[in-house]
C-alpha atoms as a PDB file:
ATOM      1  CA  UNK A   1     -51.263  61.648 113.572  1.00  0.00           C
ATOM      2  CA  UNK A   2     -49.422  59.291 111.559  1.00  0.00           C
ATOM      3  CA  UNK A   3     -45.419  59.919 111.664  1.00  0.00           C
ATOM      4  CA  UNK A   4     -42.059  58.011 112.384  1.00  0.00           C
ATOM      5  CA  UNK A   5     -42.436  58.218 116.279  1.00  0.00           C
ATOM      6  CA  UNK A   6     -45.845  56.311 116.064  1.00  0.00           C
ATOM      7  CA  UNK A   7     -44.346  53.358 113.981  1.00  0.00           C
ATOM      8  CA  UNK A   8     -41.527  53.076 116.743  1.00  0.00           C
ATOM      9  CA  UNK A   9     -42.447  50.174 119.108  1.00  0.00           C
ATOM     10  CA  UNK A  10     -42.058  52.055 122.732  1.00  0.00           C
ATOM     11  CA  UNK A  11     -38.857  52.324 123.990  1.00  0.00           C
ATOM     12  CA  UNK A  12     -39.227  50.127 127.569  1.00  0.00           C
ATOM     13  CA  UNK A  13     -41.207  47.673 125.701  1.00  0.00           C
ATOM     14  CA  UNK A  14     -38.082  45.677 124.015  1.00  0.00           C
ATOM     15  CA  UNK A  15     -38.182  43.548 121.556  1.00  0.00           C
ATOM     16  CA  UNK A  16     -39.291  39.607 123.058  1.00  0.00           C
ATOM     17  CA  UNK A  17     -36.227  37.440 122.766  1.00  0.00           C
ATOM     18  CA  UNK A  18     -35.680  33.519 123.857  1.00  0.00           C
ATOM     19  CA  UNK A  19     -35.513  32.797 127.463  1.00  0.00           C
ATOM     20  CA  UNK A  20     -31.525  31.920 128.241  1.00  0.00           C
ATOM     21  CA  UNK A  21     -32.746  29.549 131.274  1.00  0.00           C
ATOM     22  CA  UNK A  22     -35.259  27.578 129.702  1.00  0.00           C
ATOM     23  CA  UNK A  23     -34.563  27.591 126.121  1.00  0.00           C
ATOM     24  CA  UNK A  24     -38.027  28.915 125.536  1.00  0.00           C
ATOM     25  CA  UNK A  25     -39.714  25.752 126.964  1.00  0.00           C
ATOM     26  CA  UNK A  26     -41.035  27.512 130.071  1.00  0.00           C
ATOM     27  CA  UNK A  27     -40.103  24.879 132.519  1.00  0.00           C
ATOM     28  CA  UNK A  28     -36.470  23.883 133.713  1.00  0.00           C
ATOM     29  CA  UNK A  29     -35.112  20.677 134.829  1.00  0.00           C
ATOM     30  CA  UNK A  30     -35.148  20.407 138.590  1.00  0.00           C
ATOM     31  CA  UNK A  31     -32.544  17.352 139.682  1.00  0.00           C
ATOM     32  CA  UNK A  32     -33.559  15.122 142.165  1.00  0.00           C
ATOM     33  CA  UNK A  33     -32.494  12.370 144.050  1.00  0.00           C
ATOM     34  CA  UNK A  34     -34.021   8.732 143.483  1.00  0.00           C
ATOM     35  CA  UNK A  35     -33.390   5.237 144.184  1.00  0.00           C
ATOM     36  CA  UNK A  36     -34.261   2.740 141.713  1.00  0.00           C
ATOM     37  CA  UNK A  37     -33.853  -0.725 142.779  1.00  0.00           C
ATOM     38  CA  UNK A  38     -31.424   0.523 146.412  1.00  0.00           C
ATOM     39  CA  UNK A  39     -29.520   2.453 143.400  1.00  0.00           C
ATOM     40  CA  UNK A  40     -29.183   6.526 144.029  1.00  0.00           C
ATOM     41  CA  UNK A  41     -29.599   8.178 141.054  1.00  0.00           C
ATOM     42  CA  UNK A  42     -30.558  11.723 139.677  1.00  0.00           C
ATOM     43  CA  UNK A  43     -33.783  12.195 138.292  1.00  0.00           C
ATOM     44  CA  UNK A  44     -34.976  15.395 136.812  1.00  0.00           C
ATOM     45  CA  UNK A  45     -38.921  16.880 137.146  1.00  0.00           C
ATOM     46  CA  UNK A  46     -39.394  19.844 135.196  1.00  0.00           C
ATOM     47  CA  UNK A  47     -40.397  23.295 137.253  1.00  0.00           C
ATOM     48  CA  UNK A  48     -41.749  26.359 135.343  1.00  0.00           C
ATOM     49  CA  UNK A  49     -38.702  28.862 134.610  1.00  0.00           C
ATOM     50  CA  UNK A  50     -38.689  31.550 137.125  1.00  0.00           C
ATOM     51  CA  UNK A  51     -37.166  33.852 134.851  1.00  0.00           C
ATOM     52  CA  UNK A  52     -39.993  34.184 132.185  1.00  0.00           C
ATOM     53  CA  UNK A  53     -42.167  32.672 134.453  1.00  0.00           C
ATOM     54  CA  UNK A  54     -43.347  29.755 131.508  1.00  0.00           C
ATOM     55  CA  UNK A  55     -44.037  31.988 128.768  1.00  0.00           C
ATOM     56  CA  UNK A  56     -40.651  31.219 127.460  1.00  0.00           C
ATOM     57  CA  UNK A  57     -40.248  34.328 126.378  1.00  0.00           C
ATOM     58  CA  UNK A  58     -38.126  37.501 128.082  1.00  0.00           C
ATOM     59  CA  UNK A  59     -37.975  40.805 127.386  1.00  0.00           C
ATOM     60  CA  UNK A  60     -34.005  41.557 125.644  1.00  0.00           C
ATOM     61  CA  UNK A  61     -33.443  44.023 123.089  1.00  0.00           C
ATOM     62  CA  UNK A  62     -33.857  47.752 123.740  1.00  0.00           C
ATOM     63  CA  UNK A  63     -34.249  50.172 120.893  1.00  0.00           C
ATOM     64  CA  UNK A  64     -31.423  53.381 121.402  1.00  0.00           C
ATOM     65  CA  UNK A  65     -32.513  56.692 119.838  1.00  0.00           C
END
């Protein structure tokens, strides 16, 4: 059976779209305190994105019949 509804991508799949917390890296920057030298600063370590959980990719765009 070959026919318009077969061509349609399913309707909860969505269409992949960039991750909005990690910019499609995968990982966001964690802050964290260090001291350089008796000097508190911020450093950052990167954590994988708990939103796409590092694929970098989420699911967005949903197809309405």
């Amino acid at each position: 059976m070959t026919g318009v509804d077969d061509e349609r991508p399913r309707r909860d799949a969505g269409v992949p779209v960039v991750c909005s917390a990690c910019g499609g890296d995968g990982y966001t920057a964690q802050p964290q305190l260090t001291v350089l030298d008796g000097i508190p600063q911020t450093g950052v370590a990167a954590a994988p994105c708990t939103w796409c959980g590092r694929t970098g990719r989420r699911r967005g765009i949903h197809a309405h019949d």
